[in-house]
Protein backbone atom coordinates (compact mmCIF):
# COMPACT_ATOMS: atom_id res chain seq x y z
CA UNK A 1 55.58 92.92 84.63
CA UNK A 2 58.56 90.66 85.16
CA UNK A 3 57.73 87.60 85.11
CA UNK A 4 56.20 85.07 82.29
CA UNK A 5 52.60 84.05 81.36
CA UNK A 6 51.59 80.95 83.33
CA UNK A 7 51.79 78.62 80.51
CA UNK A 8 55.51 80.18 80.43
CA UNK A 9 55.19 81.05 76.32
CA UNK A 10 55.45 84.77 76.58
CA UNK A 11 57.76 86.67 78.39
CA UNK A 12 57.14 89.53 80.52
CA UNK A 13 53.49 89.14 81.06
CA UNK A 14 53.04 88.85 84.97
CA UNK A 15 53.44 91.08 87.98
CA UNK A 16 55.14 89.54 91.51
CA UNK A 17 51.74 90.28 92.34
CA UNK A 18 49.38 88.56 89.69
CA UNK A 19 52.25 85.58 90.53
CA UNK A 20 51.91 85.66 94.46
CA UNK A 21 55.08 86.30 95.31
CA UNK A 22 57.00 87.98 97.89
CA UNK A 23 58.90 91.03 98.26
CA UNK A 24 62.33 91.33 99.98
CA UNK A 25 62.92 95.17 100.41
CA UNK A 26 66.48 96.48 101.37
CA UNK A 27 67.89 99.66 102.20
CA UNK A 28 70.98 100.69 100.75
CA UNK A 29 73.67 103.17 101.33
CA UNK A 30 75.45 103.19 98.27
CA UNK A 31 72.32 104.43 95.97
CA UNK A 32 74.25 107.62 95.62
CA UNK A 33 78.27 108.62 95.60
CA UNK A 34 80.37 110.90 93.05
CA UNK A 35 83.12 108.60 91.83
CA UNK A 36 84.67 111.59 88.88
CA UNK A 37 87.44 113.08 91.54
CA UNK A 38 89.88 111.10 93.81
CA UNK A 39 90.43 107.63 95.00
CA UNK A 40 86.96 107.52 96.91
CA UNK A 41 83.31 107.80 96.59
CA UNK A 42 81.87 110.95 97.82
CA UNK A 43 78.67 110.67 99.33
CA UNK A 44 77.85 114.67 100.42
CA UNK A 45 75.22 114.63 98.14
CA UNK A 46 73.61 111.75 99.23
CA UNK A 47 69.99 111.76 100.98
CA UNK A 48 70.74 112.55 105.21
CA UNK A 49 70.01 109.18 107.17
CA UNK A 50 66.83 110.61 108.91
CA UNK A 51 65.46 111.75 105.15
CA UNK A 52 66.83 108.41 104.05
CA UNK A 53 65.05 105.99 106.67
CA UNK A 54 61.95 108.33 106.19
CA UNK A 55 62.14 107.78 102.60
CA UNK A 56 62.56 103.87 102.99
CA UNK A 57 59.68 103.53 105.10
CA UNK A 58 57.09 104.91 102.77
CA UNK A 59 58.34 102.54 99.97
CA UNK A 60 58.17 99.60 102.47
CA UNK A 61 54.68 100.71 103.38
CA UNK A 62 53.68 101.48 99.92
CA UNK A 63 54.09 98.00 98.64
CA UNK A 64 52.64 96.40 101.61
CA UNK A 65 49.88 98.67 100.63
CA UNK A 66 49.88 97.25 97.02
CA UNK A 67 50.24 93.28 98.49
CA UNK A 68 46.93 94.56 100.51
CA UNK A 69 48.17 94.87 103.79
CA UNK A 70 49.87 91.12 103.96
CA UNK A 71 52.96 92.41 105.42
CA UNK A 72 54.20 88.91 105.42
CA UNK A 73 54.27 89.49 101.62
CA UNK A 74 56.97 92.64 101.80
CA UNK A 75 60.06 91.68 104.40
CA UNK A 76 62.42 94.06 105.12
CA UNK A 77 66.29 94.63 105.78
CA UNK A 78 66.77 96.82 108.89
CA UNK A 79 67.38 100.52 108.07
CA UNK A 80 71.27 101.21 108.57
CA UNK A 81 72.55 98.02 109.75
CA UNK A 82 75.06 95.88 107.68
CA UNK A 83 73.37 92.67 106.05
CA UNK A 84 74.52 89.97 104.07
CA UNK A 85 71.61 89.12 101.37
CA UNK A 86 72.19 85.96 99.24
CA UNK A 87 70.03 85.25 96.20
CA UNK A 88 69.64 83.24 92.56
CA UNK A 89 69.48 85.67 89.84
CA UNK A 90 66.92 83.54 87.40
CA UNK A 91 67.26 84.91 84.11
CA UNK A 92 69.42 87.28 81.83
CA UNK A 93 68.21 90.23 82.79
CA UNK A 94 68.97 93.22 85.34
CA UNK A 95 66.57 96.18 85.79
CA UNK A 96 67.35 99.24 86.71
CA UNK A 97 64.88 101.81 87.65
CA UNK A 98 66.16 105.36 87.54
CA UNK A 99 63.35 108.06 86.81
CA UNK A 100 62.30 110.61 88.51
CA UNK A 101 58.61 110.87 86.92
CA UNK A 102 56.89 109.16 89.51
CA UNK A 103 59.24 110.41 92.40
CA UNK A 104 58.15 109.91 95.96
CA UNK A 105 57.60 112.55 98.73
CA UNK A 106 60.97 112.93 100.24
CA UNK A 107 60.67 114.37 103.63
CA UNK A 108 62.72 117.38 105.04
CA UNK A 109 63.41 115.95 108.45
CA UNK A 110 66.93 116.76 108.65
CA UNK A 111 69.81 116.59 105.69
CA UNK A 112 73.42 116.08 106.01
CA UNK A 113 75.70 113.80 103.79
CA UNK A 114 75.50 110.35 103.65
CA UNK A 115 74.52 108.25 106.32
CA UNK A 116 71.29 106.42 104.72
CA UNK A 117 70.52 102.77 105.06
């Protein structure tokens, strides 16, 4: 929960869902690089494109899912190509997730370094 109460006195007490809005999901490459040795990120232990766009395309369909099947609710980038996203941060905050609790299947197509979307 993200968003405020209707009435807009409390903070934090709606979901994009409970607030109808939409979801703009992007790939991107740069979720994983090594940046403690040289003058460039290393990306070898990054998720293999194939695992990558596999990987991607269960989130995408998981929150369509969760919007009940309105894909018009859950837009996508496309896997792998370069985009330029604009956008209005409202509010102070940034939020990054980073656990892996609640990890999703990743699946084993093929692995290599780098190469994701």
């Amino acid at each position: 929960r993200l968003f405020p109460s209707d009435d807009g006195d409390a903070q934090w007490r709606r979901s994009v869902i409970e607030r109808g809005g939409e979801i703009l999901c992007v790939s991107q490459f740069t979720l994983y690089a090594k940046t403690t040795k040289g003058t460039k990120p290393d990306f070898h232990n990054a998720m293999g494109g194939d695992s990558a766009k596999g990987l991607y395309e269960q989130v995408v369909s998981l929150l369509r899912k969760e919007r009940g099947g309105k894909a018009e609710l859950v837009q996508e980038g496309r896997f792998g190509a370069m985009m330029e996203v604009s956008l209005v941060n409202d509010g102070p905050v940034t939020i990054m997730l980073d656990s892996n609790k609640n990890a999703l299947a990743v699946p084993s197509s093929s692995s290599g370094s780098g190469g994701g979307g």
